[in-house]
Protein backbone atom coordinates (compact mmCIF):
# COMPACT_ATOMS: atom_id res chain seq x y z
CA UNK A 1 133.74 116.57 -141.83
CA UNK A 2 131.53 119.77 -142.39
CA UNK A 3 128.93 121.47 -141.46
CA UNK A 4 126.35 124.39 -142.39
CA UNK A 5 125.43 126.54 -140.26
CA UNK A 6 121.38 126.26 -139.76
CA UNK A 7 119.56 128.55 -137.76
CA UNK A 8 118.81 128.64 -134.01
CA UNK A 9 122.53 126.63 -133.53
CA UNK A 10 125.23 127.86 -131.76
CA UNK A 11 127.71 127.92 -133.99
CA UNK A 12 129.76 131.43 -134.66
CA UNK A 13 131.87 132.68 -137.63
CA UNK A 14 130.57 131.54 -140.76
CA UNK A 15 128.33 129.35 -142.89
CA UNK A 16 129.94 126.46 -143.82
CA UNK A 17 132.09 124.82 -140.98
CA UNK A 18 135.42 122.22 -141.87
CA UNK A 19 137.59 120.79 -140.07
CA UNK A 20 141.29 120.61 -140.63
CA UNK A 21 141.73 117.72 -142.02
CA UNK A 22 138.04 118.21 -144.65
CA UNK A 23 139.15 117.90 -148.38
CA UNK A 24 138.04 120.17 -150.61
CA UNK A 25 137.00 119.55 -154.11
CA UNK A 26 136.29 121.68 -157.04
CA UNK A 27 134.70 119.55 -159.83
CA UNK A 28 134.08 121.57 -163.21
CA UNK A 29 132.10 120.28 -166.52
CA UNK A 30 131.58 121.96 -169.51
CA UNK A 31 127.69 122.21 -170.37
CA UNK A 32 126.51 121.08 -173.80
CA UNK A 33 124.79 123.91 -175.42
CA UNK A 34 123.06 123.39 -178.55
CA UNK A 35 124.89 120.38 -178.89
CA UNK A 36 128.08 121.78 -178.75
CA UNK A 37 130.55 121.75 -176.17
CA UNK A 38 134.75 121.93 -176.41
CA UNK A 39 135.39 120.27 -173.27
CA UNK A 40 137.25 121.51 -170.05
CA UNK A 41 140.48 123.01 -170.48
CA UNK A 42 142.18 124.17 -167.52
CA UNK A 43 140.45 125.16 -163.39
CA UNK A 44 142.48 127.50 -161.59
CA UNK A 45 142.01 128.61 -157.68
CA UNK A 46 142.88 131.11 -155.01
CA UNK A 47 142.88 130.99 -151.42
CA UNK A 48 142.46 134.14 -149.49
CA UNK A 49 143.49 136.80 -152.28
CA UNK A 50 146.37 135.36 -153.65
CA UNK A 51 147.89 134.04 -156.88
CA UNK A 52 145.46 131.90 -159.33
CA UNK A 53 146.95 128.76 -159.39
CA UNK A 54 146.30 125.49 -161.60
CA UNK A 55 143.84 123.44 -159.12
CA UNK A 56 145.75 120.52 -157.64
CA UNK A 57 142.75 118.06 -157.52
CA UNK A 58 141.72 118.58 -154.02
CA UNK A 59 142.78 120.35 -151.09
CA UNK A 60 142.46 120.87 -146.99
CA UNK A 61 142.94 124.91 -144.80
CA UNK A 62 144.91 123.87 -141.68
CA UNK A 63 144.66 127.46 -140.44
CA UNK A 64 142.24 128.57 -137.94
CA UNK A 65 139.80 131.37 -139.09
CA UNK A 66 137.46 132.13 -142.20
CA UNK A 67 138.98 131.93 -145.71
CA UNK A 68 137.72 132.62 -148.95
CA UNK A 69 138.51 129.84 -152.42
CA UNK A 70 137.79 132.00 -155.27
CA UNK A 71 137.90 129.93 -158.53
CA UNK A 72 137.37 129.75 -162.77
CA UNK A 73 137.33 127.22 -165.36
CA UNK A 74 138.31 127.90 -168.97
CA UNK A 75 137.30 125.54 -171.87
CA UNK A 76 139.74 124.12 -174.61
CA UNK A 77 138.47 127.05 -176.83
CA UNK A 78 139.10 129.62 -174.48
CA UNK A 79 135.52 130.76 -172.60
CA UNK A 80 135.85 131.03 -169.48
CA UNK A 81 133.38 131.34 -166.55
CA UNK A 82 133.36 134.52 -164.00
CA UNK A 83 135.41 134.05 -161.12
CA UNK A 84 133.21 132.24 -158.50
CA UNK A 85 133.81 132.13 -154.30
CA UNK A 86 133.11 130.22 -151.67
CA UNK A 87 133.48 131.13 -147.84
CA UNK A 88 135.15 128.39 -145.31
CA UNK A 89 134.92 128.69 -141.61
CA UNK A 90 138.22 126.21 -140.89
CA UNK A 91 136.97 124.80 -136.97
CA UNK A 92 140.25 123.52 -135.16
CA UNK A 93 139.68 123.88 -131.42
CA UNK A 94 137.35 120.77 -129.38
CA UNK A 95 134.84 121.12 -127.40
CA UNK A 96 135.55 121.73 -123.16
CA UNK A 97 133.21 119.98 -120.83
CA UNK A 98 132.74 120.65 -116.85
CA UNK A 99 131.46 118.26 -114.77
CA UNK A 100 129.28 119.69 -112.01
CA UNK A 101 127.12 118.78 -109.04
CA UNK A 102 123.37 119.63 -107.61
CA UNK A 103 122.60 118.07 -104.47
CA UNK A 104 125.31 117.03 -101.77
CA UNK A 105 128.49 117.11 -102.58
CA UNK A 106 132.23 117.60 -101.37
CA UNK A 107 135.28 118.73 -103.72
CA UNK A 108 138.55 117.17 -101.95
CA UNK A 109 140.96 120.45 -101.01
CA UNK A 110 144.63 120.28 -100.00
CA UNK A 111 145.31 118.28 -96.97
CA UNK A 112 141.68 116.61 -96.77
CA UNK A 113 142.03 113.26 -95.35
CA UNK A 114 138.79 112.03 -96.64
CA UNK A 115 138.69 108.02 -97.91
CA UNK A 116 139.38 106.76 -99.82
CA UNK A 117 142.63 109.06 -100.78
CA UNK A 118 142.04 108.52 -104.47
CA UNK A 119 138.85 110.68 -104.39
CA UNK A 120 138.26 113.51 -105.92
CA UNK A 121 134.64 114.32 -105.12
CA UNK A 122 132.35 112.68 -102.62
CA UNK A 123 128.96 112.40 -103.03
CA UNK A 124 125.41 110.39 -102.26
CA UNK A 125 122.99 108.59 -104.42
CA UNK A 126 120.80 111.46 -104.50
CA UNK A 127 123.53 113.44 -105.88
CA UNK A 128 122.66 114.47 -109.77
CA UNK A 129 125.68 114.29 -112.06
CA UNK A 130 126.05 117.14 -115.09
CA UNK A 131 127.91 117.68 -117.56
CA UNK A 132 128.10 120.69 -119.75
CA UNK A 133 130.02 121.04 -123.08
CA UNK A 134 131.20 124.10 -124.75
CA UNK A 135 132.52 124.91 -127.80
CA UNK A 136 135.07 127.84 -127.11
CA UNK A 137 135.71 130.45 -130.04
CA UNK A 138 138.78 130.41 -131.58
CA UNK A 139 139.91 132.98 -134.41
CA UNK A 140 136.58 134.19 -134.15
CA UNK A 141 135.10 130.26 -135.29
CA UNK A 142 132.90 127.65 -133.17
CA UNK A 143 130.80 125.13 -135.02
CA UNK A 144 129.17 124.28 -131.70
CA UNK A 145 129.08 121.37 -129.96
CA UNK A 146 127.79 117.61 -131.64
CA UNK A 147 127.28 115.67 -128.73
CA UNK A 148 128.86 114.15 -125.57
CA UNK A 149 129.79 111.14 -124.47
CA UNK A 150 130.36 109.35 -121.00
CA UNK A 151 131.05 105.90 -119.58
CA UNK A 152 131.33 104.54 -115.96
CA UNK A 153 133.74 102.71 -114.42
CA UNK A 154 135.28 101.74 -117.77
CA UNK A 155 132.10 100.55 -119.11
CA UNK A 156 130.03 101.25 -122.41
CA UNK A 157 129.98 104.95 -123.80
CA UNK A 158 126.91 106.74 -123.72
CA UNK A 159 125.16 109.52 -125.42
CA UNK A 160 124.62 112.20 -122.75
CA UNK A 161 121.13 113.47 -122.67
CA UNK A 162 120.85 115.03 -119.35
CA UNK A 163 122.18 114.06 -115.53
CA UNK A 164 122.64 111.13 -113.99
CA UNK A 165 123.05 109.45 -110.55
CA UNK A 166 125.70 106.69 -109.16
CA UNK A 167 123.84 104.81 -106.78
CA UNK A 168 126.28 101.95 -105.64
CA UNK A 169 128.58 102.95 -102.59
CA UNK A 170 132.10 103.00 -103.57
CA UNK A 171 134.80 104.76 -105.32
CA UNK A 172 133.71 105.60 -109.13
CA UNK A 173 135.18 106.78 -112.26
CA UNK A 174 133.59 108.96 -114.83
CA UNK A 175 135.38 109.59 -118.35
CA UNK A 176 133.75 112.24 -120.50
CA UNK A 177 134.16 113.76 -124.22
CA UNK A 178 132.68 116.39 -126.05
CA UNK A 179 132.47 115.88 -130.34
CA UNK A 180 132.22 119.20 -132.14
CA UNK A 181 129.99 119.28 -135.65
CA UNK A 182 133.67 118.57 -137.70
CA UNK A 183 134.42 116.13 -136.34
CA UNK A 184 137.64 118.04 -133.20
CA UNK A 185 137.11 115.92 -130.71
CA UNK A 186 138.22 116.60 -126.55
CA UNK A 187 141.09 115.33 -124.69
CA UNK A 188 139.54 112.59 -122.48
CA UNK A 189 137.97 114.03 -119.05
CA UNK A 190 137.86 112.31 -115.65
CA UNK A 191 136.75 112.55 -112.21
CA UNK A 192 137.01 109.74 -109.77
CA UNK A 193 134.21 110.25 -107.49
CA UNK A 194 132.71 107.94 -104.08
CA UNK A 195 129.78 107.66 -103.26
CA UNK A 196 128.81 107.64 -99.76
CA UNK A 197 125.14 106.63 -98.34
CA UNK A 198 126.47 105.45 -94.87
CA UNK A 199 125.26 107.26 -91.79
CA UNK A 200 127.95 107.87 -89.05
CA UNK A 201 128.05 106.34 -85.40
CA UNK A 202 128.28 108.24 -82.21
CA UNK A 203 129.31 106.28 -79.06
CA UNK A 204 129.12 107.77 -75.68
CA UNK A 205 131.84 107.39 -73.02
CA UNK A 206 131.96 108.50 -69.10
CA UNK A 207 134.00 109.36 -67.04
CA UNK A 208 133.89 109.04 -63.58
CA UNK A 209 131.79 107.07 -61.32
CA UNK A 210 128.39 105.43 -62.13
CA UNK A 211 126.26 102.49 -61.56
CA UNK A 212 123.60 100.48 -63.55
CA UNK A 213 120.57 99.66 -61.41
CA UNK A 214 116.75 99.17 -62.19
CA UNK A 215 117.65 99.23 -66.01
CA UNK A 216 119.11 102.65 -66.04
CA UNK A 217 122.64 103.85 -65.55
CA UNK A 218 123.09 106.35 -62.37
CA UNK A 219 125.92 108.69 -62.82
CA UNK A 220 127.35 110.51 -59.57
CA UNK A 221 127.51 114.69 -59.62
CA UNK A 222 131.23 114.51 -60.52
CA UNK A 223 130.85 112.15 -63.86
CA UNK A 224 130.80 113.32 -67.17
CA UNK A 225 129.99 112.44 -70.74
């Protein structure tokens, strides 16, 4: 995977993004000039200032950071081209993504007793569900966040465009992952989260003496409720 950096993104370190695991390939030809040409004779390479090597036919950067191929071809009579570069911003870090609330909501603490136990947030239907993705900088590179997916209660993935609710009472489980734009993607995120939309009941108990007459229940001075 790769990427170029276009502007208005939010990508950081460099103009052309890779991932790990991108090959690189160098392919040379020797133009035909006035009819003439000898054919290619050797391609030799450099990474990052160091020894010009014979070019191996391809190649990936596992390190972190922004590196520099430098390269030259030499025909089979001996011309050979000016040393050319190119600059690679090597992305190995995924995306993070926090899921948040707006609207009522509970985060269990230690020793809650809330149900069910499995719970980790309690919330209503009215309750909007985010989720925000960022691409953290790492050796000073971040090709910004692709996209991010979610599913519900183990069902389809989807594309996340914005927040959503859960409506259905219950206990729920959301899964979440954020792509970066090569292609790192994030450990699998989850929260298991109820739903609650049921009002509480109050009873009222008395103590002491009291009688129900005329449709009403009399209480003597000494009861209470």
């Amino acid at each position: 995977p790769r990427y170029a950096h276009a502007a208005g993104d939010l990508s950081v370190g460099g103009e052309l993004f890779v991932s790990p695991v991108t090959g690189l390939q160098l392919s040379p030809t020797d133009p035909v000039s006035n009819g003439v040409a000898s054919g290619m004779d050797r391609l030799r390479a450099s990474l990052d200032a160091g020894v010009f090597l014979p070019w191996p036919g391809g190649m990936s950067i596992s390190q972190e950071g922004t590196h520099t191929l430098a390269y030259r071809g030499a025909d089979l009579v001996g011309n050979e081209e000016g040393t050319r570069s190119l600059s690679v911003s090597v992305d190995a870090t995924p995306p993070a993504t926090q899921l948040t609330f707006d609207g009522p909501a509970l985060i269990r603490g230690p020793g809650t007793t809330w149900e069910p136990q499995q719970a980790e947030a309690f919330i209503t239907p009215a309750t909007k569900i985010f989720l925000t993705a960022n691409d953290r900088v790492s050796a000073g590179i971040a090709s910004g966040v692709k996209l991010t997916r979610y599913r519900i209660d183990s069902g389809p993935w989807q594309v996340y465009t914005g927040f959503f609710y859960l409506s259905n009472q219950g206990l729920h489980l959301v899964e979440f992952a954020a792509e970066d734009r090569v292609g790192n993607l994030e450990a699998l995120g989850a929260m298991r989260i109820a739903v609650d939309n049921t009002a509480p009941l109050a009873s009222a108990a008395v103590n002491g003496s009291w009688l129900e007459a005329f449709g009403l229940n009399l209480l003597s001075t000494a009861a209470t409720v």
